[in-house]
Protein backbone atom coordinates (compact mmCIF):
# COMPACT_ATOMS: atom_id res chain seq x y z
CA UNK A 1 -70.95 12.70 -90.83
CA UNK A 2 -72.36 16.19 -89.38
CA UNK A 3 -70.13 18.36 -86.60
CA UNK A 4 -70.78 17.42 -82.95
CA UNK A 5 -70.93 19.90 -80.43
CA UNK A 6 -68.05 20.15 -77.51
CA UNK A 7 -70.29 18.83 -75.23
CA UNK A 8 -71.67 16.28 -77.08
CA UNK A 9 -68.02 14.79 -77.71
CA UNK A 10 -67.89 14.99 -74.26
CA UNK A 11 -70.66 12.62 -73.80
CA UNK A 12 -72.66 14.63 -71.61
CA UNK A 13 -75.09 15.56 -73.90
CA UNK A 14 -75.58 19.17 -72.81
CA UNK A 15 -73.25 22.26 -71.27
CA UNK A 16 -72.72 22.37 -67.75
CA UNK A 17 -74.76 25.61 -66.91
CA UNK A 18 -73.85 25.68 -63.31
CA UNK A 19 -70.05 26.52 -63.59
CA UNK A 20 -67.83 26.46 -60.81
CA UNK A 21 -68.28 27.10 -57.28
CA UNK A 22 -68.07 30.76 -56.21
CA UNK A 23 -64.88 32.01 -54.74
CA UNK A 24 -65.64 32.66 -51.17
CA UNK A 25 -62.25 33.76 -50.43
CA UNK A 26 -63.11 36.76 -52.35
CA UNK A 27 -66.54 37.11 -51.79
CA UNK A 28 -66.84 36.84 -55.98
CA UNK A 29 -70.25 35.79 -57.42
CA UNK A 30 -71.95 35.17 -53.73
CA UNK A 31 -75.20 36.78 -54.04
CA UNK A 32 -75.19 37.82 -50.10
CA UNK A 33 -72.05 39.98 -50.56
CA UNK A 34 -72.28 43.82 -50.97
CA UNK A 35 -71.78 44.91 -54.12
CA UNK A 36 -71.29 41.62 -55.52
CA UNK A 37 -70.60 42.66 -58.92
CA UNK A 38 -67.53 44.77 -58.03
CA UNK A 39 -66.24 43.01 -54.46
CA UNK A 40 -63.46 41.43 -55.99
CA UNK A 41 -62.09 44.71 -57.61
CA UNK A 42 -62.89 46.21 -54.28
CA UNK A 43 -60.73 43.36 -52.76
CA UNK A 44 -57.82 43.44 -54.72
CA UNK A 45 -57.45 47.58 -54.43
CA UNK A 46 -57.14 47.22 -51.22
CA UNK A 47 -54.62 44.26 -51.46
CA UNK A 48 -52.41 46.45 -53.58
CA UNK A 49 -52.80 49.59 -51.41
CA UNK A 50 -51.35 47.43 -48.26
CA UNK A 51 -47.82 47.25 -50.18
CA UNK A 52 -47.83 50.68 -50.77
CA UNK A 53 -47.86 52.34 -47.25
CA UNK A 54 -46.42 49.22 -45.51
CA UNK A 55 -43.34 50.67 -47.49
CA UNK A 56 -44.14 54.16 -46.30
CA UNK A 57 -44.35 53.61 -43.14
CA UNK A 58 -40.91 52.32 -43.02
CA UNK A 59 -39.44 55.11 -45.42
CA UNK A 60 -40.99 57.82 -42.05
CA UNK A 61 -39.45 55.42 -39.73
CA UNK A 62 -36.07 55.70 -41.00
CA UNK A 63 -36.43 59.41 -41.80
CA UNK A 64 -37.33 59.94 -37.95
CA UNK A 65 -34.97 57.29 -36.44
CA UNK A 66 -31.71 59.78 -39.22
CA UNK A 67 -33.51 63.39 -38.47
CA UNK A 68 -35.13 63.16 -34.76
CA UNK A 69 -33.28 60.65 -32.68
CA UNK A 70 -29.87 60.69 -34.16
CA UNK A 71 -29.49 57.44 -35.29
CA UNK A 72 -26.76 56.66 -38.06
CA UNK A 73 -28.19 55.69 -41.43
CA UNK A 74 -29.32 52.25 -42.14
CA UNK A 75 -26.96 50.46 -44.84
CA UNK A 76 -27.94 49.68 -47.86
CA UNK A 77 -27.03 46.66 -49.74
């Protein structure tokens, strides 16, 4: 009794070459899409980016509500 093949045991017969559908979300894999090999780095740089100054912006909000307006310091927990 010889070794069958994953896809074999499967009863298919053969591999599935297609794969999955491409992420569209992400633009990953679609052919059309600019730099197709590297869009989903691209994407998710830019993802991680948006945390960084959305917490800037509020660190110069609170420096210019203490410094320029006069405004008493927000608590902190």
């Amino acid at each position: 009794m010889g070794h069958r093949r994953g896809d074999d045991a499967a009863g298919t017969g053969r591999a599935d070459s297609r794969g999955p559908p491409p992420l569209r979300h992400f633009r990953t894999d679609d052919p059309g899409a600019p730099n197709s090999t590297a869009s989903w780095s691209h994407t998710w740089l830019t993802a991680i980016s948006g945390t960084i100054y959305a917490g800037t912006s509020e660190i110069q909000r609170n420096i210019l509500a203490e410094s320029a307006l006069g405004l008493p310091r927000e608590s902190r927990a």
